[in-house]
PDB file of N, CA and C in Angstrom:
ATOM      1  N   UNK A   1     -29.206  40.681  76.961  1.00  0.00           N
ATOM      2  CA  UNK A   1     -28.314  40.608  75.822  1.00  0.00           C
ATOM      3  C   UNK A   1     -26.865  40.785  76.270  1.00  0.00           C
ATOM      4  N   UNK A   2     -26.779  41.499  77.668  1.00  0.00           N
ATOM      5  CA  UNK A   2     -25.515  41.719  77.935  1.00  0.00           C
ATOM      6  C   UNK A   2     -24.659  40.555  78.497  1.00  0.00           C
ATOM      7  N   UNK A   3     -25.564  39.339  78.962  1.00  0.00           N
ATOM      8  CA  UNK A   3     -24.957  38.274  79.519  1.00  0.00           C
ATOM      9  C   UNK A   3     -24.729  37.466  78.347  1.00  0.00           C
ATOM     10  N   UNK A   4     -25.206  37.672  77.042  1.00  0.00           N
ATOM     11  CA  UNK A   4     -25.012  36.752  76.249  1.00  0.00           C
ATOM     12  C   UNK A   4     -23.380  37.496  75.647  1.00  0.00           C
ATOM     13  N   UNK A   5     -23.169  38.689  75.867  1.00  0.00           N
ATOM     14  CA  UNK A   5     -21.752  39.195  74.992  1.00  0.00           C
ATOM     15  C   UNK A   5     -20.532  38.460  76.481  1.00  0.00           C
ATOM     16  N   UNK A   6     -21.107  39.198  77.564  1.00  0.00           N
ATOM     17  CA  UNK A   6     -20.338  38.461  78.115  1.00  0.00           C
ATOM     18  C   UNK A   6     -19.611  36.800  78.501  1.00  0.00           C
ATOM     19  N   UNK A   7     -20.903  36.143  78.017  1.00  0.00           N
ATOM     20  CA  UNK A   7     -20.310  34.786  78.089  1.00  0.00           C
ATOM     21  C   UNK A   7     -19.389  34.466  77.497  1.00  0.00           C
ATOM     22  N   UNK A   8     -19.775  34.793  76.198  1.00  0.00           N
ATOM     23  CA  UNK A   8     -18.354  34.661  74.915  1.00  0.00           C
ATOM     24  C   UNK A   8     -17.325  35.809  74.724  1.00  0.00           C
ATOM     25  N   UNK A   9     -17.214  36.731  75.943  1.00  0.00           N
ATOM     26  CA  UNK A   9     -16.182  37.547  76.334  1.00  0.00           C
ATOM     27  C   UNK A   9     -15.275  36.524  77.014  1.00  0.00           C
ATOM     28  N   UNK A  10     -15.867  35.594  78.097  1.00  0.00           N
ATOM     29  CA  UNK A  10     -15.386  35.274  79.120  1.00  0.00           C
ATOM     30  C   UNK A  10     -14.695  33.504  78.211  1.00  0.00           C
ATOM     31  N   UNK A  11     -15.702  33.035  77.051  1.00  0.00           N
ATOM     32  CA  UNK A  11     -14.946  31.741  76.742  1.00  0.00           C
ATOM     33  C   UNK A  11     -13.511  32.281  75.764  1.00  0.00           C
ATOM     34  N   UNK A  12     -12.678  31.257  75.876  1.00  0.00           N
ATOM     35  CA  UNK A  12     -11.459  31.281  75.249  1.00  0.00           C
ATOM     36  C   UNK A  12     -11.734  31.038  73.509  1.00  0.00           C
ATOM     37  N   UNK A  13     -11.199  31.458  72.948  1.00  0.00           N
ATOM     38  CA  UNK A  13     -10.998  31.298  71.302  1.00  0.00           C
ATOM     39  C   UNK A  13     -10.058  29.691  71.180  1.00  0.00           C
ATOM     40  N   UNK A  14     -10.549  29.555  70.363  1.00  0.00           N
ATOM     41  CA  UNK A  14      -9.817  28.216  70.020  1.00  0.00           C
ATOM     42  C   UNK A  14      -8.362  28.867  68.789  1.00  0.00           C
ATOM     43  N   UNK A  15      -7.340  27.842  69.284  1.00  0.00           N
ATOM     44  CA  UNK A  15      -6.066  28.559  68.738  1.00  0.00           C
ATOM     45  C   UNK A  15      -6.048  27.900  67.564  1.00  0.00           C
ATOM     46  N   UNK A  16      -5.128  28.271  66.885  1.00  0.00           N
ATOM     47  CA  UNK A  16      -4.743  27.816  65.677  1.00  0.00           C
ATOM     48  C   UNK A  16      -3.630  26.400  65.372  1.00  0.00           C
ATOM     49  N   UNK A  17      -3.221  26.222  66.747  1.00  0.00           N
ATOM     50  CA  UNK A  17      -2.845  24.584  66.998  1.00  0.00           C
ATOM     51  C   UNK A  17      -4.075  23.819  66.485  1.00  0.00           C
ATOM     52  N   UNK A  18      -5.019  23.776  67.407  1.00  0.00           N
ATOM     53  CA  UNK A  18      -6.334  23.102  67.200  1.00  0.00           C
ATOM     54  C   UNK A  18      -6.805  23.120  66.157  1.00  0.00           C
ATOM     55  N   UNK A  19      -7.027  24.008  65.341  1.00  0.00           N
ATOM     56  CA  UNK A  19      -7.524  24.167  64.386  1.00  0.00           C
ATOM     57  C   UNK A  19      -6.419  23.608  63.010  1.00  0.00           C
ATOM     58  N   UNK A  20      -5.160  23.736  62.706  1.00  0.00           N
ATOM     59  CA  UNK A  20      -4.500  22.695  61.853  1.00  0.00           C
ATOM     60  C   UNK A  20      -4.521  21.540  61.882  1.00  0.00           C
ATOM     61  N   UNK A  21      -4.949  20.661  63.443  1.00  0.00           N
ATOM     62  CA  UNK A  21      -4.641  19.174  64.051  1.00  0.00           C
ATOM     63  C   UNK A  21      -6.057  19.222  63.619  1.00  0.00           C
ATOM     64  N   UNK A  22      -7.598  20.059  63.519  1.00  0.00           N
ATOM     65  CA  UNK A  22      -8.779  19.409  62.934  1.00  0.00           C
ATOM     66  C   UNK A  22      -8.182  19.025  61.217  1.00  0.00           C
ATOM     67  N   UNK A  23      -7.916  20.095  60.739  1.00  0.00           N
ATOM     68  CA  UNK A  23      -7.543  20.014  59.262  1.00  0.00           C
ATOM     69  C   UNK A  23      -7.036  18.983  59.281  1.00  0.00           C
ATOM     70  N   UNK A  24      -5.567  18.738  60.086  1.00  0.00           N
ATOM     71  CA  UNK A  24      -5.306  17.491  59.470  1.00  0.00           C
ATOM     72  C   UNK A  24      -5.607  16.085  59.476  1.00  0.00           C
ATOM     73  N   UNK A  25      -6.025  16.181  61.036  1.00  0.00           N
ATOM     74  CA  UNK A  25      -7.210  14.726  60.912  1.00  0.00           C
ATOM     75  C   UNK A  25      -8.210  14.632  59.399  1.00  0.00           C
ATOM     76  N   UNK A  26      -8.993  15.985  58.974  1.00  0.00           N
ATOM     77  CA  UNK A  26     -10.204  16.100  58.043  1.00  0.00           C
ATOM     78  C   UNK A  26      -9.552  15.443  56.771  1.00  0.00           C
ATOM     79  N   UNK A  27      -8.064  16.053  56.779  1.00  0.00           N
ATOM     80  CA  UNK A  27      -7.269  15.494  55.334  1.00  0.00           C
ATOM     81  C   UNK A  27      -7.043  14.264  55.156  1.00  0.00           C
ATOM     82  N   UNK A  28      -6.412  14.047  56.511  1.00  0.00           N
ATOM     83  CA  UNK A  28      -6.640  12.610  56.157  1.00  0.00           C
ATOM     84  C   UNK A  28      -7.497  11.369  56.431  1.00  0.00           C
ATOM     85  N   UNK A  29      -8.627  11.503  56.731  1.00  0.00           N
ATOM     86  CA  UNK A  29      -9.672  10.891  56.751  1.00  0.00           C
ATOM     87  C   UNK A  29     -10.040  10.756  55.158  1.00  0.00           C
ATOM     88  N   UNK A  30     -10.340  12.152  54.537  1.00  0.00           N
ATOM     89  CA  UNK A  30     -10.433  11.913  53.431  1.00  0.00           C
ATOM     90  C   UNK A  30      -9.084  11.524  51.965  1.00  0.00           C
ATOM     91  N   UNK A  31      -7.907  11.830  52.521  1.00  0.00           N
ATOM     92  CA  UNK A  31      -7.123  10.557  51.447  1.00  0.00           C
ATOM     93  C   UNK A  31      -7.428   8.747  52.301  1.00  0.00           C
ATOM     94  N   UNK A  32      -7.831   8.729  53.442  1.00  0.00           N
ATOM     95  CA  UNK A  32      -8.464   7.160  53.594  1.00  0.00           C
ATOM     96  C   UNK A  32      -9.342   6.913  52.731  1.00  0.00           C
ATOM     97  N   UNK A  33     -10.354   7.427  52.764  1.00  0.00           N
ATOM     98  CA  UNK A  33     -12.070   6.778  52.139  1.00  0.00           C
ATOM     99  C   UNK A  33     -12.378   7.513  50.834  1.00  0.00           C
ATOM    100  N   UNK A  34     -10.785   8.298  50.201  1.00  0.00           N
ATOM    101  CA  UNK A  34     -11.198   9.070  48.895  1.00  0.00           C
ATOM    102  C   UNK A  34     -11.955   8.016  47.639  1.00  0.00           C
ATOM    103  N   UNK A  35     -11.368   6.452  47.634  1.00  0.00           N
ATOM    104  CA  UNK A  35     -12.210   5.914  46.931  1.00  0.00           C
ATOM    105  C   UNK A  35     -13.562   5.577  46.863  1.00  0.00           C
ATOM    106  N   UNK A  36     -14.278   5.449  48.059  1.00  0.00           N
ATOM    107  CA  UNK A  36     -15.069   5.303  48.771  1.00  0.00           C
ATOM    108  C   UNK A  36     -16.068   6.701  48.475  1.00  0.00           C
ATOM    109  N   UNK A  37     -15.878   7.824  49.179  1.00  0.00           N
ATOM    110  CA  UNK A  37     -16.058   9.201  48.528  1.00  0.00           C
ATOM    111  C   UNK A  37     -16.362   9.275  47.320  1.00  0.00           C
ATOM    112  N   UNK A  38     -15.640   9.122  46.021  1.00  0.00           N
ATOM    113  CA  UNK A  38     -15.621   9.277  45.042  1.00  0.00           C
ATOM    114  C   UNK A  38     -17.059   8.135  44.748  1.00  0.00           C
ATOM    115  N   UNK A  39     -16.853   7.049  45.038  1.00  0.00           N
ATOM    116  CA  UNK A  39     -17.906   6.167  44.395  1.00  0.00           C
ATOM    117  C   UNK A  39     -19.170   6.450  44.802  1.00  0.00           C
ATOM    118  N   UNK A  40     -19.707   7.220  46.015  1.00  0.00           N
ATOM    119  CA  UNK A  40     -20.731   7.524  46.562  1.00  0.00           C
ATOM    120  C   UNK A  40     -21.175   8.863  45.846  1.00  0.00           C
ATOM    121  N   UNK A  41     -19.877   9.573  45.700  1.00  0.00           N
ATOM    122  CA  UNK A  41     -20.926  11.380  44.758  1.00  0.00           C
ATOM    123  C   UNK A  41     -21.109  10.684  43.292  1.00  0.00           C
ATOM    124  N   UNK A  42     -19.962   9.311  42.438  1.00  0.00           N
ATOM    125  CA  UNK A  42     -20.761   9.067  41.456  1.00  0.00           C
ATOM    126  C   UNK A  42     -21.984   8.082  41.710  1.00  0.00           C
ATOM    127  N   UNK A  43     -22.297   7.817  42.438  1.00  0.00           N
ATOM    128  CA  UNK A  43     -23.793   6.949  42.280  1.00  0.00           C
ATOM    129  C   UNK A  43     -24.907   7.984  42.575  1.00  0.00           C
ATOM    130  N   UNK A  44     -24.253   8.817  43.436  1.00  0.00           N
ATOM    131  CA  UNK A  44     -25.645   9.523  43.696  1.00  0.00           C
ATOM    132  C   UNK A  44     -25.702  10.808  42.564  1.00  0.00           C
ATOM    133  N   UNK A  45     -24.552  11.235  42.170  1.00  0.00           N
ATOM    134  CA  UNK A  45     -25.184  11.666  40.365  1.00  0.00           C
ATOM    135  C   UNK A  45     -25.671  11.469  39.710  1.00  0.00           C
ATOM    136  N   UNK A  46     -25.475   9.740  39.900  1.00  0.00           N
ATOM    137  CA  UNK A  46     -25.969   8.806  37.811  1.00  0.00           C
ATOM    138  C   UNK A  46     -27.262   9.005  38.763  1.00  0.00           C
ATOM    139  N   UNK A  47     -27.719   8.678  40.018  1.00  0.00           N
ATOM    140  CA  UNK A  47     -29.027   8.318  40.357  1.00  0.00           C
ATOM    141  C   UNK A  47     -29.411   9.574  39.701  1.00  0.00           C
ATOM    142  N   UNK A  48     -29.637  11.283  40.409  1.00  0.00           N
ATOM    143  CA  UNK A  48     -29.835  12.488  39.835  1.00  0.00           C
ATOM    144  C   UNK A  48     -30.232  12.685  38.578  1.00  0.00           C
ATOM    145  N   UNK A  49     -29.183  12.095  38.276  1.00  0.00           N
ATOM    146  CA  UNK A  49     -29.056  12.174  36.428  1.00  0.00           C
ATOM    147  C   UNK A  49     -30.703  11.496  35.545  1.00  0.00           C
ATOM    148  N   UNK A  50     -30.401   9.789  36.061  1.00  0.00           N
ATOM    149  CA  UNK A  50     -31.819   9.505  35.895  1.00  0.00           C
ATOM    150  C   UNK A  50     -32.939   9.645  36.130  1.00  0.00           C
ATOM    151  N   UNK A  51     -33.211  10.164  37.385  1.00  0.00           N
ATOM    152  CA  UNK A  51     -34.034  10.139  37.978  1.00  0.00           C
ATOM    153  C   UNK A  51     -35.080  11.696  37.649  1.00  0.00           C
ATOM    154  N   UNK A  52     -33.750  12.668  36.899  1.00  0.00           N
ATOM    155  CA  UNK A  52     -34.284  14.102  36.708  1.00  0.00           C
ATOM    156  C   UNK A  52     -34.627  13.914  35.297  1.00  0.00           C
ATOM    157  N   UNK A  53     -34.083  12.308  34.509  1.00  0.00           N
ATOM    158  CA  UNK A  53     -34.975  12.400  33.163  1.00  0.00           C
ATOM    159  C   UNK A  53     -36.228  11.555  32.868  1.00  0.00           C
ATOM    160  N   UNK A  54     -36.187  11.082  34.121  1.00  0.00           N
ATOM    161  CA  UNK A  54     -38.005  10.751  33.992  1.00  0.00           C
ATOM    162  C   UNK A  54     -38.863  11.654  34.841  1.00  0.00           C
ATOM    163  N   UNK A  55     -38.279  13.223  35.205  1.00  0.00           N
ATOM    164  CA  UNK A  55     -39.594  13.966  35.154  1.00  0.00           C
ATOM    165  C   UNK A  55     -40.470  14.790  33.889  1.00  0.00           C
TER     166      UNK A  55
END
């Protein structure tokens, strides 16, 4: 167990550069395909929707 604390003693933390440049790639990926997005959670609702009133 002690080699497992040490490994992730020994790896580096990821900084907070990295981590805004993921965000902002994530952001804008999704203002690209927000229409796209949007049309896929409504189809797969209406599907839900129907599909939970013929049980």
């Amino acid at each position: 167990m002690d080699e497992v604390y040490a490994f992730f003693a020994e790896e580096e933390a990821i900084g907070v550069v990295e981590i805004i440049l993921i965000l902002v790639v994530l952001i804008g990926l999704v203002m690209i395909f927000k229409e796209q997005l949007v049309s896929l959670v409504e189809n797969i609702l209406r599907k839900i929707t129907t599909q939970s009133n013929t049980i």
